[in-house]
Protein backbone atom coordinates (compact mmCIF):
# COMPACT_ATOMS: atom_id res chain seq x y z
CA UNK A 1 -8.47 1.33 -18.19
CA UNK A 2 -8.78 -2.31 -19.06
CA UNK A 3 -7.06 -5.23 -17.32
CA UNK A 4 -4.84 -3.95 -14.66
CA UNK A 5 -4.18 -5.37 -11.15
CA UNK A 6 -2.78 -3.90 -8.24
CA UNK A 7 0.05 -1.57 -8.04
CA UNK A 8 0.69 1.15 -5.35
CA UNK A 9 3.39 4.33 -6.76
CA UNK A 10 5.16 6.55 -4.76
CA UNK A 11 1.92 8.21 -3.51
CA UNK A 12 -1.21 7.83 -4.75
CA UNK A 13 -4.59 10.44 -4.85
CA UNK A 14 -7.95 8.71 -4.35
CA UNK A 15 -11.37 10.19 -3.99
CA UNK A 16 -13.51 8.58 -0.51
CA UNK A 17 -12.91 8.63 3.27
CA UNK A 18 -12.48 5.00 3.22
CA UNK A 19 -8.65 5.71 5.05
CA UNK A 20 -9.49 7.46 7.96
CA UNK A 21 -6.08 8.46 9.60
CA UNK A 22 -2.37 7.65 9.01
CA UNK A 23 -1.22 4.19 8.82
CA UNK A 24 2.23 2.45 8.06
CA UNK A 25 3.11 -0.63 6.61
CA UNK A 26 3.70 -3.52 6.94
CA UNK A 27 2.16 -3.90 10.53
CA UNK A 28 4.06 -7.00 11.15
CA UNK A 29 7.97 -7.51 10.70
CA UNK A 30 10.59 -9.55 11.53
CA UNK A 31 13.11 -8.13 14.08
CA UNK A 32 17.06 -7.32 12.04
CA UNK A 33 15.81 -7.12 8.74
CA UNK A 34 15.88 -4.73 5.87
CA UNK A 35 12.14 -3.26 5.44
CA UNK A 36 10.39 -1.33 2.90
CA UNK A 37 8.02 0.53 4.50
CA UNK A 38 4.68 2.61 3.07
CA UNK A 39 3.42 5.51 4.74
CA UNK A 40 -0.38 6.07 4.04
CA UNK A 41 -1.71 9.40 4.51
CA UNK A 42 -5.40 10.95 3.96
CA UNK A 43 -6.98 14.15 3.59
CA UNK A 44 -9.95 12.88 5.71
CA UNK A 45 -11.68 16.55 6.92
CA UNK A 46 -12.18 19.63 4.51
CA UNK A 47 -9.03 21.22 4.79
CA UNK A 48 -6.00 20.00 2.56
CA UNK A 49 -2.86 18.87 4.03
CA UNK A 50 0.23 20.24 3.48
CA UNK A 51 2.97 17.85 4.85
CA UNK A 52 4.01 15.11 6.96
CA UNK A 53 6.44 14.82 9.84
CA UNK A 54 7.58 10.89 10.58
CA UNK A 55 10.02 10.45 13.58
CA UNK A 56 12.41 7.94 13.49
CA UNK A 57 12.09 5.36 16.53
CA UNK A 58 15.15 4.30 18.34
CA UNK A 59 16.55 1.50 16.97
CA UNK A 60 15.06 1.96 13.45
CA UNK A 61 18.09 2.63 10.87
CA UNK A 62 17.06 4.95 7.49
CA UNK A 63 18.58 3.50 4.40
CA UNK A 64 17.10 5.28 1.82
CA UNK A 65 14.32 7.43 0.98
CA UNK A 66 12.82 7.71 -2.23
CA UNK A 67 12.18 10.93 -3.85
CA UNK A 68 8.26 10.99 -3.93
CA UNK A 69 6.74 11.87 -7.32
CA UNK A 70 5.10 15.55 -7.63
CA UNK A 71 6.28 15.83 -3.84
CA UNK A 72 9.05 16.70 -1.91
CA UNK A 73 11.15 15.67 1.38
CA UNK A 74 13.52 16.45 3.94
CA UNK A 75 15.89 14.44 6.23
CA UNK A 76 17.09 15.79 9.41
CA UNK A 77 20.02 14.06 10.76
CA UNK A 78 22.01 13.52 14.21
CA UNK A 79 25.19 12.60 12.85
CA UNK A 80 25.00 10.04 10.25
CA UNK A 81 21.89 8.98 11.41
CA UNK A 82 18.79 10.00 9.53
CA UNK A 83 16.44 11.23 12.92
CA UNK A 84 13.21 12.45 11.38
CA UNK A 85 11.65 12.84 7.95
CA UNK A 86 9.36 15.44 6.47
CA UNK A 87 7.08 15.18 3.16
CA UNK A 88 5.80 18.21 1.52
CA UNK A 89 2.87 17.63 -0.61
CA UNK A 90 -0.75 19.42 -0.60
CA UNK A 91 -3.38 16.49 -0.29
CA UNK A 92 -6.72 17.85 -0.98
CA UNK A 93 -9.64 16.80 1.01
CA UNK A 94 -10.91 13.04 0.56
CA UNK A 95 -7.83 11.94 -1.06
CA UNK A 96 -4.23 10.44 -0.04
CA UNK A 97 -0.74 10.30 -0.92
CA UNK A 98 1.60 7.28 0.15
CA UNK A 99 5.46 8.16 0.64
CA UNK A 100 8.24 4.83 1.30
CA UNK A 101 11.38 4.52 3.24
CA UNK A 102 13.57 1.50 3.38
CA UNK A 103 15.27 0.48 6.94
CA UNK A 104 16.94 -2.21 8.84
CA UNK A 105 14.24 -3.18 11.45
CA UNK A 106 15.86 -2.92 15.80
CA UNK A 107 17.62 -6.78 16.52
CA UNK A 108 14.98 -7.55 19.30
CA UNK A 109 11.23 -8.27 18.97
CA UNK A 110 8.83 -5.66 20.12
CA UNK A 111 6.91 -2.76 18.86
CA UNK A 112 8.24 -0.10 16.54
CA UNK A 113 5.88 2.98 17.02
CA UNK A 114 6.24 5.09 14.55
CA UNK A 115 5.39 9.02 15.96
CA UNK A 116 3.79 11.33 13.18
CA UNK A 117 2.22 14.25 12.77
CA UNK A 118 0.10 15.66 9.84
CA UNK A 119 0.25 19.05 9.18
CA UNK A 120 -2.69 21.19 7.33
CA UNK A 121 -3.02 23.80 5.28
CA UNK A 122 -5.40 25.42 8.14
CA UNK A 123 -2.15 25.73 10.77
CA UNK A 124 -3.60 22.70 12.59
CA UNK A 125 -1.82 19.31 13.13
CA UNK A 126 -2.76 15.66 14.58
CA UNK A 127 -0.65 13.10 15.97
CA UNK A 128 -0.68 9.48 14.80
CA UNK A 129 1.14 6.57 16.36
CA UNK A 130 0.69 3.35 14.09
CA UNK A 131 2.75 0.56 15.21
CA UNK A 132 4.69 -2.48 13.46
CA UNK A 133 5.35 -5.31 15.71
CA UNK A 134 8.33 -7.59 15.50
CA UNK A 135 8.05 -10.88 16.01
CA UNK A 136 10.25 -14.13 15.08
CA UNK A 137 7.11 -16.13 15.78
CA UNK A 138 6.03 -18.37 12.58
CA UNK A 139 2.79 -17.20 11.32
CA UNK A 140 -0.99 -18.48 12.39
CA UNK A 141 -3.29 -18.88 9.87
CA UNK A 142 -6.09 -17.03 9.59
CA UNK A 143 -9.38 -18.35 8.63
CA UNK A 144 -11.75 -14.86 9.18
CA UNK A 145 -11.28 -11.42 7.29
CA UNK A 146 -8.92 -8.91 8.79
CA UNK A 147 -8.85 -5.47 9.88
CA UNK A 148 -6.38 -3.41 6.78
CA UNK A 149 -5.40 -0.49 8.72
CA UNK A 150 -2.76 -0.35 11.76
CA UNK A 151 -2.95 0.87 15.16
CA UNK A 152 -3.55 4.93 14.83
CA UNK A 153 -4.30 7.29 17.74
CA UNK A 154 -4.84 10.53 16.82
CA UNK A 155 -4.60 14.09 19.08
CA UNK A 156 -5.02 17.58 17.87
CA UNK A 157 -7.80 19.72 15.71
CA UNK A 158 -8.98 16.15 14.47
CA UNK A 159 -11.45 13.40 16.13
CA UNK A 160 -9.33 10.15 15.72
CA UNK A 161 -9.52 6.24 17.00
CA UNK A 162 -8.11 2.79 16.68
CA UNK A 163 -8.15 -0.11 14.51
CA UNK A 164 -6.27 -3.49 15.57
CA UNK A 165 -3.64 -4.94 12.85
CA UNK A 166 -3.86 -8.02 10.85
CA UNK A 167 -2.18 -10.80 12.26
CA UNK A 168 -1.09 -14.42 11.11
CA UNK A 169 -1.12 -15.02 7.64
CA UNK A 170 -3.44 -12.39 6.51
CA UNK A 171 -0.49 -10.07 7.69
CA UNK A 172 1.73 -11.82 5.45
CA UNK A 173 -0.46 -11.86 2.45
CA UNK A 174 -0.42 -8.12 2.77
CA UNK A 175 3.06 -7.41 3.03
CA UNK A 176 3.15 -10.19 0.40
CA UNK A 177 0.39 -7.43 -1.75
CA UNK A 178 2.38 -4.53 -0.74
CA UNK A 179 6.05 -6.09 -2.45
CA UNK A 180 3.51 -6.83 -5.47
CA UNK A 181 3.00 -3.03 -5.62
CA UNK A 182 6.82 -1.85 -5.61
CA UNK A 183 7.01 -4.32 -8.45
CA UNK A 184 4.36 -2.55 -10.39
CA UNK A 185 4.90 0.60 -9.35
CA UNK A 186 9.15 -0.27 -10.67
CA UNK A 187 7.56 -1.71 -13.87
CA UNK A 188 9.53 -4.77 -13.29
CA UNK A 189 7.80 -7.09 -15.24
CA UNK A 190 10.47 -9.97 -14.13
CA UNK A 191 9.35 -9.60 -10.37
CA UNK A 192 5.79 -9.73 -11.04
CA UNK A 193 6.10 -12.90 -12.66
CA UNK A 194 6.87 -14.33 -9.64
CA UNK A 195 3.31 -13.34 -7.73
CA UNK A 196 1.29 -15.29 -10.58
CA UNK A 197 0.83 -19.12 -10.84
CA UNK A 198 1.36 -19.90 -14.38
CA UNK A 199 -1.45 -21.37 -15.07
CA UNK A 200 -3.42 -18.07 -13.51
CA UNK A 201 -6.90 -17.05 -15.08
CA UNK A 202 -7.07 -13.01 -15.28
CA UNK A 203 -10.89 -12.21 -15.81
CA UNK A 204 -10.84 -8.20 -16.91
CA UNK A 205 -12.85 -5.91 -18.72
CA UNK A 206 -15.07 -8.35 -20.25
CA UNK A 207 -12.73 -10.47 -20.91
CA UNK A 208 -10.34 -13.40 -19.92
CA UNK A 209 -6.24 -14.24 -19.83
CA UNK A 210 -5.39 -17.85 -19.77
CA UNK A 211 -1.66 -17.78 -18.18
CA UNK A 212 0.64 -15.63 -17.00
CA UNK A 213 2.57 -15.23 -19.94
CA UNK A 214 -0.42 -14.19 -21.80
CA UNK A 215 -1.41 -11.66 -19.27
CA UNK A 216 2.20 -10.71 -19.64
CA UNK A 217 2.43 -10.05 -23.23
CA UNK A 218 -0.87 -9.29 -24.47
CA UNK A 219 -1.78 -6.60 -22.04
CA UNK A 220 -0.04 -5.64 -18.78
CA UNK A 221 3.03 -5.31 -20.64
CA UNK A 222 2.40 -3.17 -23.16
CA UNK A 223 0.30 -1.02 -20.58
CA UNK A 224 2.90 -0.75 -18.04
CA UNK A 225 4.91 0.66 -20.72
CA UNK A 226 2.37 3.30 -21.59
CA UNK A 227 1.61 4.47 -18.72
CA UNK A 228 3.23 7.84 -17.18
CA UNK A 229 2.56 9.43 -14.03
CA UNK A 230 1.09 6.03 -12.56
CA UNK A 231 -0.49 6.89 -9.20
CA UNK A 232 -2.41 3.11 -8.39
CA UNK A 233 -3.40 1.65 -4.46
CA UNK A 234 -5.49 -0.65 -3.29
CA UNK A 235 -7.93 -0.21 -0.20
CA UNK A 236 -10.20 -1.93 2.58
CA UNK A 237 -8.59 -5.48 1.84
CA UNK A 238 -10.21 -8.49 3.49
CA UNK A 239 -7.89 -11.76 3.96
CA UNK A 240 -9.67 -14.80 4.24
CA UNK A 241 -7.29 -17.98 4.80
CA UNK A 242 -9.43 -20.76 4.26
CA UNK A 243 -8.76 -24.46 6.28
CA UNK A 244 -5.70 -26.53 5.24
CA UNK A 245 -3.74 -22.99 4.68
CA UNK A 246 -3.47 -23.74 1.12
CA UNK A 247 -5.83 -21.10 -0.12
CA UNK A 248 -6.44 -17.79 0.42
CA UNK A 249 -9.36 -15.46 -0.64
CA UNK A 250 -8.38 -11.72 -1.35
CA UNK A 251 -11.15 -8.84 -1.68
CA UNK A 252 -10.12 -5.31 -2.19
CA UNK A 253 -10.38 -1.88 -3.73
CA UNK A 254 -7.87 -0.20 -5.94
CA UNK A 255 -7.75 2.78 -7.68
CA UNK A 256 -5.55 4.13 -10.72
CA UNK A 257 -4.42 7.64 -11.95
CA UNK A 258 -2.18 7.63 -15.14
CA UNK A 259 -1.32 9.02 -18.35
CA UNK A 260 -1.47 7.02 -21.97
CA UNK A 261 -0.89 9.04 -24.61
CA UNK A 262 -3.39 12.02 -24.82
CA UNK A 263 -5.73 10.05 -21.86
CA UNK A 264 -5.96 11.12 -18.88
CA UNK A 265 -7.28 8.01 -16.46
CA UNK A 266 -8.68 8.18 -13.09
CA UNK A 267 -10.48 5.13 -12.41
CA UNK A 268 -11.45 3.17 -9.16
CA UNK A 269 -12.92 -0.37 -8.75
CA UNK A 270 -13.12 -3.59 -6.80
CA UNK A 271 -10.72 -6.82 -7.11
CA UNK A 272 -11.24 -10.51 -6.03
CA UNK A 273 -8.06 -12.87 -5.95
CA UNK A 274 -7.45 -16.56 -5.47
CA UNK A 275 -4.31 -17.06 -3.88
CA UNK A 276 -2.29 -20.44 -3.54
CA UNK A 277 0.34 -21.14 -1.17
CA UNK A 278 3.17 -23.18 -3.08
CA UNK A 279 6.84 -24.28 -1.66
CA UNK A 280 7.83 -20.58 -2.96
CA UNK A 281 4.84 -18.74 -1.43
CA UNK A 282 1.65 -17.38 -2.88
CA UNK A 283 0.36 -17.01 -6.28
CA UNK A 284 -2.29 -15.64 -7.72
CA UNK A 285 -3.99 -18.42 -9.15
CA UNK A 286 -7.24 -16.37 -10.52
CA UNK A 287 -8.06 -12.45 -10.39
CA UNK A 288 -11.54 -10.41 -11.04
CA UNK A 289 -11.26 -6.92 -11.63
CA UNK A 290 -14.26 -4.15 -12.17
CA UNK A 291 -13.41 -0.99 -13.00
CA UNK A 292 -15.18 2.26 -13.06
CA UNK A 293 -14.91 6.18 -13.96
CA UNK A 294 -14.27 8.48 -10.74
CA UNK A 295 -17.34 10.60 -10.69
CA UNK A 296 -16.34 14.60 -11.07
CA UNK A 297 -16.14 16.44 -7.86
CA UNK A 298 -19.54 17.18 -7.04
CA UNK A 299 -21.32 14.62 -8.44
């Protein structure tokens, strides 16, 4: 597929070990808030898996949880409250599948530890405690590239370790990536005006998009309304504020699954963005995308 950025749907399938255990998102948060938060989950050993069982942390209040596409899910409740969910869907090995909750965030800052455990198709589980950390504190920039995956400590039939969250504004930028996704993945072309300067210069297939509105019109448009099925992530980001604050430098992965028509596409490739920090936030200010074919099983 030509000239698409990057979106995340309900859960997404992608080939490569590249997400080694379960991670949730954002990793950073402010304390009281409504949240929309992404649970990541890969296949990373030879046997599939078959579903996943998220705990709800004291504090942490459920509002809604969408139905998954091609999957399904459970809530358990104690009363009103919504306790523990569970996702149903067979992952096959070296891919992943990404299922989102919205909730209100605990009033105090601290550490939301989110317990889960991922269930295979073998009869053997492994825990996973990423963490999201609440803070009121304004945000430092960040002038290096930053880890992408959250805290994850893994017990069971499967070897697991730790990776340290982004922090600053590189944690910001990809919560800031991660809204840019629901957008997509909604089709609300309204919203994702908002993440491009106007001015932006889209550099895609081969060719170029001067402005937003041209971008817009002439091709994510019309492909966003073709699409069905869309299954689209991004992976192994690197956030690079550079001095001042003003700019930021984006690299990244992303992968797509979709219908148009009579084609099936399953595609993978590597994004660079340009990223301005205006009175309203960032923009993309310019975007290089390079896709690729996945390779068949095997190959």
């Amino acid at each position: 597929m030509r000239r698409v950025m990057i979106a995340a749907g309900l859960f997404a399938l992608v080939p490569g070990a590249a997400w080694a255990h379960v991670t949730v998102a954002p990793r950073e948060a402010k304390p009281g808030v409504e949240e929309h938060y992404t649970v990541r989950v890969p296949t990373e050993g030879q046997v599939a898996t078959t579903s996943v069982f998220l705990e709800v942390p004291e504090g942490v209040t459920v509002l809604d949880v969408p139905a998954p596409e091609g999957a399904t899910h459970e809530l358990r409740r104690e009363g009103t409250r919504i306790v523990a969910i569970t996702w149903k869907k067979e992952i096959p090995p070296r891919e992943r599948a990404e299922f989102l909750f919205r909730a209100t965030n605990p009033a105090t800052e601290g550490q939301i530890v989110w317990k889960i455990e991922q269930r295979f198709a073998d009869g053997k589980s492994s825990a996973w405690t990423p963490g999201t950390k609440l803070t009121n504190a304004p945000s430092a920039p960040a002038t290096a590239s930053a880890p992408r995956s959250g805290v994850g400590e893994q017990t069971g039939g499967h070897a697991g370790h730790q990776v340290s969250p982004s922090t600053g504004e590189a944690a910001v930028i990809e919560k800031w990536l991660a809204e840019y996704d629901a957008a997509f993945n909604a089709k609300d072309l309204e919203k994702l005006g908002t993440f491009y300067h106007p001015d932006v210069t889209i550099y895609e297939g081969g060719g170029v998009d001067n402005g937003w509105a041209a971008y817009r019109d002439g091709h994510l448009g019309p492909e966003l309304k073709a699409f069905e099925n869309l299954q689209f992530g991004h992976r192994d980001i690197n956030v690079s504020v550079l001095p001042g604050g003003q700019f930021a430098y984006v690299r990244s992965e992303y992968f797509l699954k979709a219908k148009m028509g009579t084609r099936e596409i399953d595609s993978s490739g590597l994004a660079t963005y340009v990223l301005i920090q205006g009175a309203d936030g960032w923009k993309i200010r310019h975007s290089h995308t390079s896709s690729r074919p996945r390779r068949p099983a095997g190959k």
